[in-house]
PDB file of N, CA and C in Angstrom:
ATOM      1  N   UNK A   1       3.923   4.985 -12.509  1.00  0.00           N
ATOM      2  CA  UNK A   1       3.546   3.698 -11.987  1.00  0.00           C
ATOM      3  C   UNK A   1       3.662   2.675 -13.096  1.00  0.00           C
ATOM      4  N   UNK A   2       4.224   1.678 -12.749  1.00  0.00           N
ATOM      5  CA  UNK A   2       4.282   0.643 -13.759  1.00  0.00           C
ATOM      6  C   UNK A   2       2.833  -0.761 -13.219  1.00  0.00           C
ATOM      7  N   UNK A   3       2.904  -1.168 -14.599  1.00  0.00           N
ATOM      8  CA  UNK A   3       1.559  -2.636 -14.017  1.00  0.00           C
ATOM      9  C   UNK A   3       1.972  -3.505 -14.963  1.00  0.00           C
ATOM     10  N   UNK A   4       2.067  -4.480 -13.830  1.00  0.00           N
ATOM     11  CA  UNK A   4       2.748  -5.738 -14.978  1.00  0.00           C
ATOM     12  C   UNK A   4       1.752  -7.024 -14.145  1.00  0.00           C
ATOM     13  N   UNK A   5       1.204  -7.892 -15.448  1.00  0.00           N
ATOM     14  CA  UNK A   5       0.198  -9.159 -15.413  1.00  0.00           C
ATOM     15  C   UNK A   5       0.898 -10.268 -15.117  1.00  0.00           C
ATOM     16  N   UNK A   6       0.849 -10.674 -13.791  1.00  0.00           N
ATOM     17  CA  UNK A   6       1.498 -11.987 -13.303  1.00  0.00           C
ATOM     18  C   UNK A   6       0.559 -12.935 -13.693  1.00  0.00           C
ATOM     19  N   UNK A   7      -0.753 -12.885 -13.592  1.00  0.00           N
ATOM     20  CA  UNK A   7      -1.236 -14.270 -14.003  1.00  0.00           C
ATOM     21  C   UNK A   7      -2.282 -14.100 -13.713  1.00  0.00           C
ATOM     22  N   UNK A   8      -3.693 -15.004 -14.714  1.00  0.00           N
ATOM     23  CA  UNK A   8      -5.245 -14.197 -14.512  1.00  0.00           C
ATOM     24  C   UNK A   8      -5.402 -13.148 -14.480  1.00  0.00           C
ATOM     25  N   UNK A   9      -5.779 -12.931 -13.404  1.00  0.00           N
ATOM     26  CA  UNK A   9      -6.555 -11.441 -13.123  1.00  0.00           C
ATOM     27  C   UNK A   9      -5.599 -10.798 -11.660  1.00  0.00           C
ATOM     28  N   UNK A  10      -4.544 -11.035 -11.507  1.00  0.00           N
ATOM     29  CA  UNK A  10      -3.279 -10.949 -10.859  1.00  0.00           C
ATOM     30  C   UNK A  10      -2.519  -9.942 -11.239  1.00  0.00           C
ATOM     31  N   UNK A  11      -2.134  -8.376 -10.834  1.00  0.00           N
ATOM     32  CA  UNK A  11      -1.593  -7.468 -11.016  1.00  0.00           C
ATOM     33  C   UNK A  11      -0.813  -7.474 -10.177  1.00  0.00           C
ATOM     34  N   UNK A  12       0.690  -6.726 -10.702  1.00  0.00           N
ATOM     35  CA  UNK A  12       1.783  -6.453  -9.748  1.00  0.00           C
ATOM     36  C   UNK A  12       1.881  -4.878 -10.125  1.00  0.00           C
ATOM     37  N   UNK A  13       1.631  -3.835  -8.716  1.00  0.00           N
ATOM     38  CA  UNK A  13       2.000  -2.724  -9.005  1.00  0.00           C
ATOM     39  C   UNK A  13       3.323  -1.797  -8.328  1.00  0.00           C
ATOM     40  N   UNK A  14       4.229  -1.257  -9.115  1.00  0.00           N
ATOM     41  CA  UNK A  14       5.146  -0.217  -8.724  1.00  0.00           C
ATOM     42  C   UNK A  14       5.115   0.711  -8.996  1.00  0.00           C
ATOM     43  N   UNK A  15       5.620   1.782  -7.756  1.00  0.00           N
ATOM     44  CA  UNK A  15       5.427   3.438  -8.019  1.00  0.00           C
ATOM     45  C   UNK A  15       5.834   4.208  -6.603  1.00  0.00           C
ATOM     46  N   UNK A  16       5.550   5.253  -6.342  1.00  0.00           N
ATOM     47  CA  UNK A  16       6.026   5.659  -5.471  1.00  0.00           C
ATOM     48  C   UNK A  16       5.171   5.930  -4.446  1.00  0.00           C
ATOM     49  N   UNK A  17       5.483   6.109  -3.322  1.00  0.00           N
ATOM     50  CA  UNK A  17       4.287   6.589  -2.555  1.00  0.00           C
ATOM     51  C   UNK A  17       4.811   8.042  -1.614  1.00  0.00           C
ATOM     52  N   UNK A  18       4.304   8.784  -1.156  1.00  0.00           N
ATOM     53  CA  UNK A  18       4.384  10.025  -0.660  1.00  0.00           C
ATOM     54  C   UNK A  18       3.482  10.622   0.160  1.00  0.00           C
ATOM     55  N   UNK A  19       4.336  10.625   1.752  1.00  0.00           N
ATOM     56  CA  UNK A  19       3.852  10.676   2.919  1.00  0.00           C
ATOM     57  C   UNK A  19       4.706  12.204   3.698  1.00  0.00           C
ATOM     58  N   UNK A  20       4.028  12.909   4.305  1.00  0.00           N
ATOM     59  CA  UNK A  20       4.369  14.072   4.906  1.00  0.00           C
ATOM     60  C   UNK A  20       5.777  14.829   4.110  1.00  0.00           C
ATOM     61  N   UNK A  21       5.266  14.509   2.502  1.00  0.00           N
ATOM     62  CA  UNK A  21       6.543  15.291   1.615  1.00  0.00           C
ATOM     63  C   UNK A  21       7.649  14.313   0.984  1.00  0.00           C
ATOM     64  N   UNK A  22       7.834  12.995   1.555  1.00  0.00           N
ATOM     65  CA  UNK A  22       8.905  11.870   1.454  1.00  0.00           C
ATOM     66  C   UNK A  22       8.576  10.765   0.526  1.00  0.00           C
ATOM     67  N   UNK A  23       8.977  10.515  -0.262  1.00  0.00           N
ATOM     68  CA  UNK A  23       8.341   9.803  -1.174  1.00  0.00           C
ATOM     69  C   UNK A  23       9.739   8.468  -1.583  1.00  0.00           C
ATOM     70  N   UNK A  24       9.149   7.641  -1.420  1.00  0.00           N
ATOM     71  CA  UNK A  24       9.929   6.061  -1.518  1.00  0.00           C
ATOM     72  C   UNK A  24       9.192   5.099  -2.573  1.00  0.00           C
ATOM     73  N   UNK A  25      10.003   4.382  -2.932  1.00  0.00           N
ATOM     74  CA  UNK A  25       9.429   3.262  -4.029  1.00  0.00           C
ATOM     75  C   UNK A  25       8.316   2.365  -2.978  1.00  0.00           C
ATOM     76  N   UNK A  26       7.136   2.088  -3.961  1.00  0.00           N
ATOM     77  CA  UNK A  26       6.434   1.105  -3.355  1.00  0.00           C
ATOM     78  C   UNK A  26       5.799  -0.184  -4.197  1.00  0.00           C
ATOM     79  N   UNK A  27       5.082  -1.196  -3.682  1.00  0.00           N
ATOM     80  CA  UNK A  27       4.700  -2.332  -4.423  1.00  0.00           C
ATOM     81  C   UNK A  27       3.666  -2.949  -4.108  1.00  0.00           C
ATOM     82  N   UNK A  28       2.607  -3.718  -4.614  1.00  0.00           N
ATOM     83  CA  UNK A  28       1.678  -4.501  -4.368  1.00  0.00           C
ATOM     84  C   UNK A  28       0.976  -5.029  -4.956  1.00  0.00           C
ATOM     85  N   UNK A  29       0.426  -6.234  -4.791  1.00  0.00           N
ATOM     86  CA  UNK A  29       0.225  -6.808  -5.591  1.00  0.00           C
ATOM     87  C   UNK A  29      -1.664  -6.851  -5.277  1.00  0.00           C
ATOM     88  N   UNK A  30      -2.497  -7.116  -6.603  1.00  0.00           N
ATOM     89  CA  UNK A  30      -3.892  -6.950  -6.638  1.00  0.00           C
ATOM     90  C   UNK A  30      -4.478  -7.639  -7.273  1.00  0.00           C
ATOM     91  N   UNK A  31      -5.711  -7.766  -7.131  1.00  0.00           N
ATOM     92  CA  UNK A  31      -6.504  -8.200  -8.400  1.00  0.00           C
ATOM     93  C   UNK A  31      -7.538  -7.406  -8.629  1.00  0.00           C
ATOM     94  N   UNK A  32      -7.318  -7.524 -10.285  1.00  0.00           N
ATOM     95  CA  UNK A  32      -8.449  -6.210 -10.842  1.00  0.00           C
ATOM     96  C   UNK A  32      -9.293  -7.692 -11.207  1.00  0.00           C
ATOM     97  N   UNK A  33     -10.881  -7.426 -11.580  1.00  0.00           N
ATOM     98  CA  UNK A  33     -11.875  -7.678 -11.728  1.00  0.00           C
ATOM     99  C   UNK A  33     -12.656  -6.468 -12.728  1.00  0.00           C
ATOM    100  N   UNK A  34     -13.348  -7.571 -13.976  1.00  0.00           N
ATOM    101  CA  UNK A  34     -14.309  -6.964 -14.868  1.00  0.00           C
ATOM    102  C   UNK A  34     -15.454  -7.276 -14.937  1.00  0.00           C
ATOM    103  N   UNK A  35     -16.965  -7.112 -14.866  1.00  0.00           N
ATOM    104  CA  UNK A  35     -17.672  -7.610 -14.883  1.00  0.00           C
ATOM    105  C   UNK A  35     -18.564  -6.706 -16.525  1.00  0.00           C
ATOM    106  N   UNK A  36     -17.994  -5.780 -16.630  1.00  0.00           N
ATOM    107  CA  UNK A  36     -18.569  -5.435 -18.224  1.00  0.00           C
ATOM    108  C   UNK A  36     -18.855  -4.024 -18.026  1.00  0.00           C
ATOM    109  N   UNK A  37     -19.681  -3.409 -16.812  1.00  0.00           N
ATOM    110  CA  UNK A  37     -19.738  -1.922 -16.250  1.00  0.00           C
ATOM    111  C   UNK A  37     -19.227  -1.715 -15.480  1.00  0.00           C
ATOM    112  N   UNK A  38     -18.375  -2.772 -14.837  1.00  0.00           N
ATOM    113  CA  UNK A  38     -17.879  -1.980 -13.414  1.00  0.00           C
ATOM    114  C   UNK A  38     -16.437  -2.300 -13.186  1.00  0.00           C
ATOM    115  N   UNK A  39     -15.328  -2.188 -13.197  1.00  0.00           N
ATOM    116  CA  UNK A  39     -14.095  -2.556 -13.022  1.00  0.00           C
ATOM    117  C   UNK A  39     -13.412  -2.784 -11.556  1.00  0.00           C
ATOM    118  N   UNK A  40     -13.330  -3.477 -11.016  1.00  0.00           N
ATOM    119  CA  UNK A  40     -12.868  -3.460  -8.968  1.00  0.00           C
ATOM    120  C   UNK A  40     -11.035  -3.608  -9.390  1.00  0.00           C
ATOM    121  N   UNK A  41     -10.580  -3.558  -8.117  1.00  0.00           N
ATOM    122  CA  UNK A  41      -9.195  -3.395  -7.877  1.00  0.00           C
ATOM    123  C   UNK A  41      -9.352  -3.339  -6.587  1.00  0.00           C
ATOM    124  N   UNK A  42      -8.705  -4.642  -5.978  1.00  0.00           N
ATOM    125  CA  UNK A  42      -8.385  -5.202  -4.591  1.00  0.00           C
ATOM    126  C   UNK A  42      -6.911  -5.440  -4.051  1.00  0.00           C
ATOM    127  N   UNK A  43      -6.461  -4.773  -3.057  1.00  0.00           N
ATOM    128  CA  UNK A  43      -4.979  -5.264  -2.909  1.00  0.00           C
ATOM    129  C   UNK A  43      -4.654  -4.946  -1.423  1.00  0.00           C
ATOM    130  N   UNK A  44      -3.169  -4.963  -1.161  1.00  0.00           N
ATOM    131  CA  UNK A  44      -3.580  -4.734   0.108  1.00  0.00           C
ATOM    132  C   UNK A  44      -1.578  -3.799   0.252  1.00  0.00           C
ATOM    133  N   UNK A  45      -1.134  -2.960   0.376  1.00  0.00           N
ATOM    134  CA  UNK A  45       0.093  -2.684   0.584  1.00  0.00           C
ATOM    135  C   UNK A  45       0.689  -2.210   2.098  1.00  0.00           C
ATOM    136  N   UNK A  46       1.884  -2.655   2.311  1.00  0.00           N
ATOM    137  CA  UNK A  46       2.537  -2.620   3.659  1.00  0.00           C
ATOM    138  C   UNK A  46       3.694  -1.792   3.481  1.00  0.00           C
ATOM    139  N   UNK A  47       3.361  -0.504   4.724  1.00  0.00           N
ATOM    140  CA  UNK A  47       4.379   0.576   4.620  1.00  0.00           C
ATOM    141  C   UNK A  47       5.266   0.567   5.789  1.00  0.00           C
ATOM    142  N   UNK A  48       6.015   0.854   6.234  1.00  0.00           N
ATOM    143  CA  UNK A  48       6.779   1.462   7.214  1.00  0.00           C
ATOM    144  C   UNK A  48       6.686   2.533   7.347  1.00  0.00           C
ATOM    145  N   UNK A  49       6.407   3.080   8.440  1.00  0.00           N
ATOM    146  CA  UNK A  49       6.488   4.132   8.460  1.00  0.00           C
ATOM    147  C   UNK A  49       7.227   5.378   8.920  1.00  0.00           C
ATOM    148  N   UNK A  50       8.132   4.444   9.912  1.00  0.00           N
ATOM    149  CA  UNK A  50       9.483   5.272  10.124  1.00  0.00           C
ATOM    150  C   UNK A  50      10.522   5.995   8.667  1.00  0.00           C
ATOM    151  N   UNK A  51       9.974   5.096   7.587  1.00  0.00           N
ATOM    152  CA  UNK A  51      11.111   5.933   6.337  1.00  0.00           C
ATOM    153  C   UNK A  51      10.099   7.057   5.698  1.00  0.00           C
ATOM    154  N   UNK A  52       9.132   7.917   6.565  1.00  0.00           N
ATOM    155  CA  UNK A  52       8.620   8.768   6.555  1.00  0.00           C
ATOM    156  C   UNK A  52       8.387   9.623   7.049  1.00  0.00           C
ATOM    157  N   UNK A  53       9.385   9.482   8.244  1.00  0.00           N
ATOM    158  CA  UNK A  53       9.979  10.655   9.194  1.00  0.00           C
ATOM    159  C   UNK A  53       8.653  10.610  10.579  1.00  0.00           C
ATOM    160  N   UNK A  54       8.020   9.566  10.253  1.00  0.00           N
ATOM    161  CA  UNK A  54       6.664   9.411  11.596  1.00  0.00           C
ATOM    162  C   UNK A  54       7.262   8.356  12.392  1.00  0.00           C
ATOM    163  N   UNK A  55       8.290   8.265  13.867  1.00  0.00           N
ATOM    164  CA  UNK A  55       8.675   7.596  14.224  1.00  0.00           C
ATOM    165  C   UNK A  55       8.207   7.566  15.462  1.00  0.00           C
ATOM    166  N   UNK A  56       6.930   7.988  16.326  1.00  0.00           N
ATOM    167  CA  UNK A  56       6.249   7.901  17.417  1.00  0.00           C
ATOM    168  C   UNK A  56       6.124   6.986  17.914  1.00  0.00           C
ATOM    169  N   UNK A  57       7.103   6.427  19.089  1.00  0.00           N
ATOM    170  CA  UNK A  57       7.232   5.168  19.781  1.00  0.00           C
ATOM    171  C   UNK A  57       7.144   4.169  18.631  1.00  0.00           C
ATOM    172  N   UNK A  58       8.235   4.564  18.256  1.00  0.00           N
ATOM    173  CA  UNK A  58       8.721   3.135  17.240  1.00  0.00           C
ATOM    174  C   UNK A  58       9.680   3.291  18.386  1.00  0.00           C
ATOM    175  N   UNK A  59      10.012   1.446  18.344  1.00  0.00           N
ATOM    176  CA  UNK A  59      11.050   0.827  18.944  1.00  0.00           C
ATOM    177  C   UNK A  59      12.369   0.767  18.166  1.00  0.00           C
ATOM    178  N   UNK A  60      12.899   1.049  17.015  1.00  0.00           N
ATOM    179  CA  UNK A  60      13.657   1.406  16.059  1.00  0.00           C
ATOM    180  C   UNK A  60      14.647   2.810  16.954  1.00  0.00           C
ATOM    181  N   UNK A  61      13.518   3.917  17.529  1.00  0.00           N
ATOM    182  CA  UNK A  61      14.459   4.978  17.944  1.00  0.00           C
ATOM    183  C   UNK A  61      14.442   5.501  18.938  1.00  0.00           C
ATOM    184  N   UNK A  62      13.138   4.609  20.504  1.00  0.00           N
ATOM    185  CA  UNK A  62      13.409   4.621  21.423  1.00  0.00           C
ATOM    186  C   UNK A  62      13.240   3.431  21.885  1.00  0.00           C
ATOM    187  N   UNK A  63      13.871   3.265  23.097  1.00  0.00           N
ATOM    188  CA  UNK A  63      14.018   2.086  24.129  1.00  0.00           C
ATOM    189  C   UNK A  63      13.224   2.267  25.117  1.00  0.00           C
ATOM    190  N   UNK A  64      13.078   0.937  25.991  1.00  0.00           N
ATOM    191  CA  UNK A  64      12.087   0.950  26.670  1.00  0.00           C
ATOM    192  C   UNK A  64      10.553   1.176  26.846  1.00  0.00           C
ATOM    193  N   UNK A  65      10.202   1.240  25.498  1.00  0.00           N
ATOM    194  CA  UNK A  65       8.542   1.679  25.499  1.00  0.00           C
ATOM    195  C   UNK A  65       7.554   0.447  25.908  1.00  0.00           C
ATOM    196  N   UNK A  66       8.236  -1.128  26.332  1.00  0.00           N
ATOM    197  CA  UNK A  66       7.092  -1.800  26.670  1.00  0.00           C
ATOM    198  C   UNK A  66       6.269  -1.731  26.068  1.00  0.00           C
ATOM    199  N   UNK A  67       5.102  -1.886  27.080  1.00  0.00           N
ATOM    200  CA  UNK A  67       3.175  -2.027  25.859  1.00  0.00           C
ATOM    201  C   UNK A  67       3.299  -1.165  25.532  1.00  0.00           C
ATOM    202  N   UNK A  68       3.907   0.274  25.458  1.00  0.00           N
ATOM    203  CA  UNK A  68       3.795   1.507  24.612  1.00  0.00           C
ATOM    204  C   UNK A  68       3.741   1.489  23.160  1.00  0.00           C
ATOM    205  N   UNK A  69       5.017   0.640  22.809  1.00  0.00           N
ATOM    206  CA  UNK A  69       5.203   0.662  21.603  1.00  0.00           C
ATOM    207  C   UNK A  69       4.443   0.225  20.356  1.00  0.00           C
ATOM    208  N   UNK A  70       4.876   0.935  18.924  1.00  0.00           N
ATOM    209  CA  UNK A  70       3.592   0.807  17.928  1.00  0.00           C
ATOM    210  C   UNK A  70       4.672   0.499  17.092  1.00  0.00           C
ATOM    211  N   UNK A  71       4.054  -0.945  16.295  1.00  0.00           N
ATOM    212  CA  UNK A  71       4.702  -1.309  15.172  1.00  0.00           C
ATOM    213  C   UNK A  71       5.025  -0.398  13.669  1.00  0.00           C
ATOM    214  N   UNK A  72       5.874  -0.477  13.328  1.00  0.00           N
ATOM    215  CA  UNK A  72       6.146   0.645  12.448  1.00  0.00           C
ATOM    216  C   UNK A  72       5.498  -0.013  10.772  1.00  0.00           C
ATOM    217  N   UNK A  73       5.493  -1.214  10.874  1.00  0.00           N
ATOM    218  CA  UNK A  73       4.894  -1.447   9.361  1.00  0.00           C
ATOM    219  C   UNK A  73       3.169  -1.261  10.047  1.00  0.00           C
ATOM    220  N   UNK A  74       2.522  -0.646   8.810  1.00  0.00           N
ATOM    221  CA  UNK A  74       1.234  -0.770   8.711  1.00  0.00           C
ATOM    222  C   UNK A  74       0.568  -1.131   7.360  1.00  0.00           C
ATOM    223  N   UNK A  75      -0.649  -1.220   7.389  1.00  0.00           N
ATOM    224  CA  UNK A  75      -1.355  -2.118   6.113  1.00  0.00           C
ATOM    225  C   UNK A  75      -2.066  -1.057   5.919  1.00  0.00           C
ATOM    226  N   UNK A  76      -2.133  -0.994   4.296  1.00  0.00           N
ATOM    227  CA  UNK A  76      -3.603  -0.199   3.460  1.00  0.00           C
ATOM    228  C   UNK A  76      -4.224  -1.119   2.850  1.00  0.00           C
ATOM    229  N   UNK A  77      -5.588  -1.276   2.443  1.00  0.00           N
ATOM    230  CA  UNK A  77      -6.186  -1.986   2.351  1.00  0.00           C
ATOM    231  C   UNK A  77      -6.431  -1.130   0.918  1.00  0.00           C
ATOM    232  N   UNK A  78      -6.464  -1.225   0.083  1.00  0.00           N
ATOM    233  CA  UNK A  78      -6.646  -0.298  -1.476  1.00  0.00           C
ATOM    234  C   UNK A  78      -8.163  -1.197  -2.281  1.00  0.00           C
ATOM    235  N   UNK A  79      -8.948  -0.414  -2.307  1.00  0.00           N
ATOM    236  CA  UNK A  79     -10.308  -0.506  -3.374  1.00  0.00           C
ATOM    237  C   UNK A  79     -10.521   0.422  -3.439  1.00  0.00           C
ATOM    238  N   UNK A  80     -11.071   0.056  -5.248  1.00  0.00           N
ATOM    239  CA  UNK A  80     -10.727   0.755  -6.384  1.00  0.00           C
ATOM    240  C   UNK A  80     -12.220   0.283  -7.069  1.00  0.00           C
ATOM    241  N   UNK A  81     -13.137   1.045  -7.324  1.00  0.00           N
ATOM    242  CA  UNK A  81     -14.350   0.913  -8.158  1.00  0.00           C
ATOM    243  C   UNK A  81     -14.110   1.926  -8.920  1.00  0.00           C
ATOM    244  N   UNK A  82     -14.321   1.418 -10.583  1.00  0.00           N
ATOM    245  CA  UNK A  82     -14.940   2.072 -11.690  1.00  0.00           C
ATOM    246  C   UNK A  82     -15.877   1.812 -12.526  1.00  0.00           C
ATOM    247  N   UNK A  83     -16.599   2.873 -12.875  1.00  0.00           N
ATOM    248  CA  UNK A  83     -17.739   2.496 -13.288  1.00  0.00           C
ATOM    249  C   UNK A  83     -17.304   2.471 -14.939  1.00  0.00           C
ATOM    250  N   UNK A  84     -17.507   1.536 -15.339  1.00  0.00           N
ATOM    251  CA  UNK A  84     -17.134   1.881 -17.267  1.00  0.00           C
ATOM    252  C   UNK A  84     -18.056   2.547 -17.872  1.00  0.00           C
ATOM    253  N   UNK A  85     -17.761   3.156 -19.329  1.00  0.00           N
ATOM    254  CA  UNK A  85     -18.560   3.640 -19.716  1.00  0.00           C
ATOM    255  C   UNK A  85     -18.592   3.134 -21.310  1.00  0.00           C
ATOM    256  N   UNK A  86     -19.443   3.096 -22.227  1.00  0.00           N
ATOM    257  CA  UNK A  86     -19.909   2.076 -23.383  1.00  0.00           C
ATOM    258  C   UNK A  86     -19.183   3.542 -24.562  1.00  0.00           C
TER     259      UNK A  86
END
């Protein structure tokens, strides 16, 4: 994983991610927070999930699903508490 400081307290992260064995480049961007004992990490990353071989009424590889169908990008919501230690 790489971490590179865009600005303040503004992190950009890359690395891979790995879902039912398949693993693809991923990215997102966060903000870490220090308060002296406790370290946070807030971000939020958006996957697809068809390039993970989970294509269940995606509209990508069937037709016709109407209200059936389920969007293939989804959101993780990533927090991250550490506790520091002196």
């Amino acid at each position: 994983m790489n971490v590179q400081l865009t600005s303040g307290n503004q992190y950009h992260f890359d690395g891979n991610l790995t879902i039912k064995g398949i693993s693809h480049a991923a990215a997102f961007d966060a903000t870490v927070e220090n308060n002296g004992s406790k370290l946070t990490l807030t971000g939020k990353l958006i996957v697809d999930r068809t390039k993970y071989g989970i294509r269940f009424r995606s509209g990508n590889f069937f037709k016709d699903l109407g209200d059936t169908l389920i969007y293939n990008d989804f959101e993780l919501d990533i927090n991250v508490t550490a506790n520091l230690r002196n």
